[in-house]
C-alpha atoms as a PDB file:
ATOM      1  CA  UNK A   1       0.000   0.000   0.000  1.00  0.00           C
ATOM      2  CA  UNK A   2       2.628   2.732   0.711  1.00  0.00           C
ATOM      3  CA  UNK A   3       3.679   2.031  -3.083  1.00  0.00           C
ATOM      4  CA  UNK A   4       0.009   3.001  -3.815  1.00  0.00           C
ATOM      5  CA  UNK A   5      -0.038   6.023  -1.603  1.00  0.00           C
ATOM      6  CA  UNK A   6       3.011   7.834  -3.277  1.00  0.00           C
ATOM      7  CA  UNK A   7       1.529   7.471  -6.465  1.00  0.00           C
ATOM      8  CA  UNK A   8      -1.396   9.016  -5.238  1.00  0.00           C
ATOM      9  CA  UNK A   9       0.474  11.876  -3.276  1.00  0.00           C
ATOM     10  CA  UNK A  10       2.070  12.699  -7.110  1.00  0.00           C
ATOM     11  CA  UNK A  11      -1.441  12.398  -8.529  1.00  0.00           C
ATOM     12  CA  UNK A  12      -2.892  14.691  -6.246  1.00  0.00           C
ATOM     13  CA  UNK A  13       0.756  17.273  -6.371  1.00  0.00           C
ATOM     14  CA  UNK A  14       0.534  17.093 -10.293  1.00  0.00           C
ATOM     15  CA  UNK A  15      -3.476  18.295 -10.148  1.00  0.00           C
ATOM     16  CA  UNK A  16      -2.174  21.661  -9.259  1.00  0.00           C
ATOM     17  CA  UNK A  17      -0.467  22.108 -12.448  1.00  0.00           C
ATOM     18  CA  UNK A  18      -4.072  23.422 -13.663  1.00  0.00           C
ATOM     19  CA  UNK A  19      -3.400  26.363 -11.755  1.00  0.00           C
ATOM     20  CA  UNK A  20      -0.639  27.499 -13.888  1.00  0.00           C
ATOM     21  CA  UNK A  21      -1.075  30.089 -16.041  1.00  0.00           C
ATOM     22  CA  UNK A  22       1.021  30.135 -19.725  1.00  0.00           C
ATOM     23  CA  UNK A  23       0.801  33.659 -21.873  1.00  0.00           C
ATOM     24  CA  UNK A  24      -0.965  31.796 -24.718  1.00  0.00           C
ATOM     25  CA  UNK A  25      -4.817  32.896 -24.942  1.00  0.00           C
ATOM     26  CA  UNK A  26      -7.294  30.351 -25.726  1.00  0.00           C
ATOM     27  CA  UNK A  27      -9.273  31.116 -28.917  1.00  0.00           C
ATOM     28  CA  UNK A  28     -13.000  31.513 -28.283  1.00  0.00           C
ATOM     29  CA  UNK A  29     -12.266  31.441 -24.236  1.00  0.00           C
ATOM     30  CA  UNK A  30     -11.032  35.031 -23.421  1.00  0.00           C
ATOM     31  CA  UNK A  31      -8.719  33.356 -21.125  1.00  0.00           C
ATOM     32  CA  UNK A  32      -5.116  32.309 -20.978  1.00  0.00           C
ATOM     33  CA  UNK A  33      -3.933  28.716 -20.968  1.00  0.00           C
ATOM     34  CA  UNK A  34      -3.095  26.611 -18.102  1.00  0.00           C
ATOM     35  CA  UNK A  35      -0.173  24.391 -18.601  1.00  0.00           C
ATOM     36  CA  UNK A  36      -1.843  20.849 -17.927  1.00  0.00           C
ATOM     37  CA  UNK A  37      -4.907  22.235 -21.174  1.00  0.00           C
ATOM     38  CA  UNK A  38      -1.206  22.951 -22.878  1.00  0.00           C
ATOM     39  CA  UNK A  39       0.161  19.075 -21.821  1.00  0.00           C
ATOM     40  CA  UNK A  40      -2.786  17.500 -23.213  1.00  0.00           C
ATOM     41  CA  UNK A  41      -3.490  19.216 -26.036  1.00  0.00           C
ATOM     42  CA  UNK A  42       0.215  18.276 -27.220  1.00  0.00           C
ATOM     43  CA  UNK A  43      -0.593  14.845 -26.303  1.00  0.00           C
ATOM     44  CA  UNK A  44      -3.534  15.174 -28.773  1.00  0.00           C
ATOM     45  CA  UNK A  45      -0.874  16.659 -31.014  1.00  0.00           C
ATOM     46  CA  UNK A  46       1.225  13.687 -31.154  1.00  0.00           C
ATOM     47  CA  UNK A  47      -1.812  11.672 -32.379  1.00  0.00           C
ATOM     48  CA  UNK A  48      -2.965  13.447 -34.800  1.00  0.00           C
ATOM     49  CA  UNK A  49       0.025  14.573 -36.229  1.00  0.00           C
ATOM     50  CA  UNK A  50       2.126  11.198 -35.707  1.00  0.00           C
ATOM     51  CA  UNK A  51       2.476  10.829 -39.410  1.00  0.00           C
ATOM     52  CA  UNK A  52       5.108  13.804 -39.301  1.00  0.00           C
ATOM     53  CA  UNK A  53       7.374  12.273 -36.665  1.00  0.00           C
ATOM     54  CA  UNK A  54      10.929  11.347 -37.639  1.00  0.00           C
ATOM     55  CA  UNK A  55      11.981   7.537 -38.400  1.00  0.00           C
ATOM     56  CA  UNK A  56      12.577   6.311 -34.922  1.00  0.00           C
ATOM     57  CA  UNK A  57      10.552   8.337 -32.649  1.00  0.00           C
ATOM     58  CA  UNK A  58       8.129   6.527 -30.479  1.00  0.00           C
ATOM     59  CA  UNK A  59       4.773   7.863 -30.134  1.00  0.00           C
ATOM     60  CA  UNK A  60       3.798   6.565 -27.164  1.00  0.00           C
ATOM     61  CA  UNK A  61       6.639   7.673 -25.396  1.00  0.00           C
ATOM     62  CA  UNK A  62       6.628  11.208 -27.222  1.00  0.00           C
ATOM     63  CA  UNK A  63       2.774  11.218 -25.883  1.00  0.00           C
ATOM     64  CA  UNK A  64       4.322  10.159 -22.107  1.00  0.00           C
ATOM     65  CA  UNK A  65       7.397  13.302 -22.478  1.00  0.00           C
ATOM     66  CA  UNK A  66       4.230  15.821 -23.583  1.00  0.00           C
ATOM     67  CA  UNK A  67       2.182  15.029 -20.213  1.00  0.00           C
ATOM     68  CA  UNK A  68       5.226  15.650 -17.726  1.00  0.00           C
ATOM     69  CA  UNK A  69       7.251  17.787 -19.262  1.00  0.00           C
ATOM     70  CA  UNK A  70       5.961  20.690 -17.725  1.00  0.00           C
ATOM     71  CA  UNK A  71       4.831  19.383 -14.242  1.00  0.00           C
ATOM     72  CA  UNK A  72       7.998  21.416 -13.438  1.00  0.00           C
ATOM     73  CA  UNK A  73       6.309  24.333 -13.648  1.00  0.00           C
ATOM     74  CA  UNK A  74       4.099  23.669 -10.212  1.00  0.00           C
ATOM     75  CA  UNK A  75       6.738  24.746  -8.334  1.00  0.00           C
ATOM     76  CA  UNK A  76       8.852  26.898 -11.009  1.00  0.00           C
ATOM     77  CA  UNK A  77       5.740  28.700 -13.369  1.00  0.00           C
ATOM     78  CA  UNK A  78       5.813  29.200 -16.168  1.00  0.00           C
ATOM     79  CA  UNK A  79       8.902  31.056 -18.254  1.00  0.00           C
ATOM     80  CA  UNK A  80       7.405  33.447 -21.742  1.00  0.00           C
ATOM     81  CA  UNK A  81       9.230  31.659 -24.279  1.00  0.00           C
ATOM     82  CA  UNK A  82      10.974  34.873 -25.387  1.00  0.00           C
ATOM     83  CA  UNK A  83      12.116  35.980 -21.910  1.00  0.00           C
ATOM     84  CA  UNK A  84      15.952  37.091 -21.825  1.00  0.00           C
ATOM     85  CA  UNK A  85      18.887  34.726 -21.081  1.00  0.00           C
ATOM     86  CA  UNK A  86      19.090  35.349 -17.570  1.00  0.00           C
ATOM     87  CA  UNK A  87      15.754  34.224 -17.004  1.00  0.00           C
ATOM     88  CA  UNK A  88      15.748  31.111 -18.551  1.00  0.00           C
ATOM     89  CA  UNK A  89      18.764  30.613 -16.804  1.00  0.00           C
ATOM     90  CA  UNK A  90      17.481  31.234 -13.485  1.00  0.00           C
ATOM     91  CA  UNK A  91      13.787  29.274 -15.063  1.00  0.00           C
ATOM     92  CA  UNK A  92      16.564  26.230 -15.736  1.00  0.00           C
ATOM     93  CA  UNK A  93      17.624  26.145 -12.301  1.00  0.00           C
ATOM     94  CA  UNK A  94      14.371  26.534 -11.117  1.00  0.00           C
ATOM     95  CA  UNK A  95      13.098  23.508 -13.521  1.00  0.00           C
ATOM     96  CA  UNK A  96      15.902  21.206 -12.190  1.00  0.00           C
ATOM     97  CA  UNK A  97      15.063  21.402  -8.599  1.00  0.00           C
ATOM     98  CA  UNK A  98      11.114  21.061  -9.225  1.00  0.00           C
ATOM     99  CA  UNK A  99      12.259  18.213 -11.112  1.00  0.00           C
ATOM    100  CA  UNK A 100      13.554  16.981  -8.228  1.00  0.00           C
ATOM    101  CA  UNK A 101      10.796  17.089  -5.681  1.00  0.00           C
ATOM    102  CA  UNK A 102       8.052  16.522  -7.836  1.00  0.00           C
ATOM    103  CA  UNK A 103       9.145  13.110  -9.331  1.00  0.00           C
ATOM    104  CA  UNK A 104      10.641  11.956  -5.686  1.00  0.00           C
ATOM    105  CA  UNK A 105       7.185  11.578  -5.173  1.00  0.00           C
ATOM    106  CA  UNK A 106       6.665   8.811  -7.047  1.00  0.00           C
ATOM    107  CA  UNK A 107       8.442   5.035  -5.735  1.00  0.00           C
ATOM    108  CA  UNK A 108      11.854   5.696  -6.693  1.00  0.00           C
ATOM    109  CA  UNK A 109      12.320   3.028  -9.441  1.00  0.00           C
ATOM    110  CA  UNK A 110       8.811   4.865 -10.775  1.00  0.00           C
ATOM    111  CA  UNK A 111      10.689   8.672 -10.428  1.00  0.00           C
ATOM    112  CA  UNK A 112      13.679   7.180 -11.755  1.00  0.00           C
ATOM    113  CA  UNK A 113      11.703   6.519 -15.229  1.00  0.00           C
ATOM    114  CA  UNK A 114       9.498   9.283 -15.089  1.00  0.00           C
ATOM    115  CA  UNK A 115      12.683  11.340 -14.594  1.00  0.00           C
ATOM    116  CA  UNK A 116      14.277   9.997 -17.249  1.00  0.00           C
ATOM    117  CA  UNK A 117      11.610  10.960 -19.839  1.00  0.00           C
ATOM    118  CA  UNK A 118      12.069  14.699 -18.145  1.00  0.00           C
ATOM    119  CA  UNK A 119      15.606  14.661 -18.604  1.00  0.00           C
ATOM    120  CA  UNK A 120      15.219  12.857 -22.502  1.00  0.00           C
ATOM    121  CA  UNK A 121      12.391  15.569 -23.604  1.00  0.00           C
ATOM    122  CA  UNK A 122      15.088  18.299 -22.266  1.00  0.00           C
ATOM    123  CA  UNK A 123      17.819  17.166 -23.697  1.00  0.00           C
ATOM    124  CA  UNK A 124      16.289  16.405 -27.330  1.00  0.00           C
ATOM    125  CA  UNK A 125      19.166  13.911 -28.132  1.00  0.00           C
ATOM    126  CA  UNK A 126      16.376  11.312 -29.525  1.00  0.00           C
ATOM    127  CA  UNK A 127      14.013  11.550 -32.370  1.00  0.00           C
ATOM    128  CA  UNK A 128      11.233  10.936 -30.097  1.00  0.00           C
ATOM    129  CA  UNK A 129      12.420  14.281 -28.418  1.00  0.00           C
ATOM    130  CA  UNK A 130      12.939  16.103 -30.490  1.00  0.00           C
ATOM    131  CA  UNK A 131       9.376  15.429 -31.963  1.00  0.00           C
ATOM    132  CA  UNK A 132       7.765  15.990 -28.427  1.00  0.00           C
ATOM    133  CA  UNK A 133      10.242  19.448 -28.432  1.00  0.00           C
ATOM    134  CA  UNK A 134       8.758  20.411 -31.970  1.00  0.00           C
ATOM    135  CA  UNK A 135       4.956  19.756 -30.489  1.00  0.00           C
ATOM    136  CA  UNK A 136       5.732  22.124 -27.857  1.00  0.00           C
ATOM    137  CA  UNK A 137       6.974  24.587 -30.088  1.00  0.00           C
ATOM    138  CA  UNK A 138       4.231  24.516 -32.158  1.00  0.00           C
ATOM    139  CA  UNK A 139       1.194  24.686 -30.500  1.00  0.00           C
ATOM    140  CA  UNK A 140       1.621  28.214 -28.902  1.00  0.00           C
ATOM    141  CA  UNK A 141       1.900  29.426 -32.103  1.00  0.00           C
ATOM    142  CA  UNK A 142      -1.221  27.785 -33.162  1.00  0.00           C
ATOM    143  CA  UNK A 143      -2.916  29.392 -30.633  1.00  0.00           C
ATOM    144  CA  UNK A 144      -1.320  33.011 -31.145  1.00  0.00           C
ATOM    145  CA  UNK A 145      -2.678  32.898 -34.744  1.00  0.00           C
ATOM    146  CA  UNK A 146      -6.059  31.836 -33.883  1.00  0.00           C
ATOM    147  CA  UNK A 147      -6.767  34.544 -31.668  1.00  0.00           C
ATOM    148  CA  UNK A 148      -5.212  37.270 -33.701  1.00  0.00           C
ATOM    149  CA  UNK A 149      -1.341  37.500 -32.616  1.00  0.00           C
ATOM    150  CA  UNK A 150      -1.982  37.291 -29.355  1.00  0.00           C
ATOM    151  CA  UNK A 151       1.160  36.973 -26.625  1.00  0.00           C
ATOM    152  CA  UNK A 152       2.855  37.669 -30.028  1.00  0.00           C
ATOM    153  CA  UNK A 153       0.963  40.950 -29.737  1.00  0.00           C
ATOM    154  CA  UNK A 154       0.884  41.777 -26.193  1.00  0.00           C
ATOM    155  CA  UNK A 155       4.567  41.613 -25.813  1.00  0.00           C
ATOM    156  CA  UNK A 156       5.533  42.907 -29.210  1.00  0.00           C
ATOM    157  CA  UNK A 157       7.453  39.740 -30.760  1.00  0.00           C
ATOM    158  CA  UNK A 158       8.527  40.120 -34.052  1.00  0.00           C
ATOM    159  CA  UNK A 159       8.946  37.792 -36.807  1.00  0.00           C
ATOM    160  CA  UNK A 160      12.800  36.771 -36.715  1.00  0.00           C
ATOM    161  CA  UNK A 161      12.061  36.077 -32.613  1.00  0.00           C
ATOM    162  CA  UNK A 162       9.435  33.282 -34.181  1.00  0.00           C
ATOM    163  CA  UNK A 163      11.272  32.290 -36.969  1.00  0.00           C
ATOM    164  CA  UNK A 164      14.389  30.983 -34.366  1.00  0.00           C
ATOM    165  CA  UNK A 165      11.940  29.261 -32.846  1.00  0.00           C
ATOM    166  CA  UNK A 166      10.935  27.036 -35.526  1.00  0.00           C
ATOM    167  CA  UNK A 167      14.960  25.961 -35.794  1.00  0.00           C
ATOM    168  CA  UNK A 168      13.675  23.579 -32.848  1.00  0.00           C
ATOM    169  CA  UNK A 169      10.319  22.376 -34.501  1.00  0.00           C
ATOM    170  CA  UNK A 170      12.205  21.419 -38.190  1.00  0.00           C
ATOM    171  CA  UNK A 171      15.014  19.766 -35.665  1.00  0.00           C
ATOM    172  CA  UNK A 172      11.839  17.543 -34.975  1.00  0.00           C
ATOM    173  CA  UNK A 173       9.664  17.402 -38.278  1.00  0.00           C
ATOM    174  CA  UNK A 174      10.897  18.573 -41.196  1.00  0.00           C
ATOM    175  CA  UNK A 175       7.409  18.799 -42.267  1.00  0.00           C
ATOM    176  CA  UNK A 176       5.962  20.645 -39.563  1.00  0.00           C
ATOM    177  CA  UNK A 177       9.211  23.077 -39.519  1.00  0.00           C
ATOM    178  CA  UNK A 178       8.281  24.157 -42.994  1.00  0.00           C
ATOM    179  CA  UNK A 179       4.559  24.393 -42.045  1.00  0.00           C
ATOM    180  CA  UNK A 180       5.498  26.664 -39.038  1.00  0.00           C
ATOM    181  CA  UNK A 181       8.406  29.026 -41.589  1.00  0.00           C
ATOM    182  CA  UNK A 182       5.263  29.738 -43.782  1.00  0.00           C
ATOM    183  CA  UNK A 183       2.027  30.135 -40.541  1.00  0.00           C
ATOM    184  CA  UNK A 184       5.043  32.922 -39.845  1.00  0.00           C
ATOM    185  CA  UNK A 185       4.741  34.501 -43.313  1.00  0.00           C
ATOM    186  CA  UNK A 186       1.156  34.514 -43.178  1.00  0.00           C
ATOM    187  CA  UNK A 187       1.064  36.033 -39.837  1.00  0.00           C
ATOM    188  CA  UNK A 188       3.724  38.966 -41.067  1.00  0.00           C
ATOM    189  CA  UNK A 189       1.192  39.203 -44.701  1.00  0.00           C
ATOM    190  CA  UNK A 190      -1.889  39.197 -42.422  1.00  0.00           C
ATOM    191  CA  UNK A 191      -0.431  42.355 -40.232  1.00  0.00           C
ATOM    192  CA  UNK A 192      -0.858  40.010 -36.837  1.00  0.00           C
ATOM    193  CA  UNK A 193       2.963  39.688 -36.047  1.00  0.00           C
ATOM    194  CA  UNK A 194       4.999  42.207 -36.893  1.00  0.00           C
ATOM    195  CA  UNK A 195       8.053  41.936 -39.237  1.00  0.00           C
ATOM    196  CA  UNK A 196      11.871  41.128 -38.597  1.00  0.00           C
END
């Protein structure tokens, strides 16, 4: 049973990551994003776009790095993804010692996997990773076009910040890099992110 209870105690500890807030605004909700809607939507992601995945990735494990990546963030929130070095320096170290409470949760040969999928998704040195990495990467932009630029707007990004961005998604599909290079030129043509 006490195997049973710390896997609840990290069910119950990875609830609260619905109370993190992300920049992205949700189209049609006049709200922002929390980062578990974020999680599973990227595990939806994965499915539907599987097709696009490099040889070698592994869905279900790419579906597995989308849902914990980010439980990180209950203890360190969440980092705008065009913040200055410092702060994702200081979000890194942050990161690394959530990391480290949050999975220690778990029974440790349990946290020892679940860790390992952290530290894999982080480290993007597998085509499964780097596919999960290029979901992430993605999806906020999704969302910034459907609702008219938005964090894109709001914090004045311009087009060559996006564009270095989308280095990481063709690192993970070469398909889905090229789809994000041109949602970029549309979004410059359609006067909702401003040019380089």
């Amino acid at each position: 049973m006490e195997r049973l209870e710390q896997q609840l105690r990290f069910i119950a500890e990875v609830g609260r990551l619905k109370g993190v807030l992300r920049q992205t605004m949700l189209a049609g909700l006049a709200r922002r994003e929390n980062s578990a809607e974020h999680s599973w939507h990227l595990a939806l992601m994965a499915t539907a776009l599987a097709e696009h995945a490099p040889p070698g990735a592994d869905l279900g494990r790419v579906t597995q790095m989308v849902l914990i990546h980010d439980l990180v963030e209950i203890d360190a929130g969440d980092l705008f993804l065009y913040a200055d070095a410092e702060q994702h320096e200081r979000q890194e170290a942050a990161e690394h010692a959530a990391a480290d409470r949050i999975f220690a949760l778990l029974p440790a040969d349990h946290a020892g996997q679940v860790r390992a999928l952290w530290d894999e998704f982080n480290e993007r040195q597998s085509p499964t990773a780097r596919f999960a990495r290029a979901l992430d990467r993605l999806q906020p932009m999704l969302e910034n076009l459907a609702v008219g630029g938005g964090s894109w707007r709001e914090h004045g990004v311009t087009a060559d910040q996006v564009l270095a961005k989308v280095e990481l998604i063709e690192d993970g599909s070469a398909a889905l890099g090229q789809l994000a290079r041109d949602l970029v030129h549309g979004a410059v043509a359609a006067g909702i992110l401003a040019p380089a």
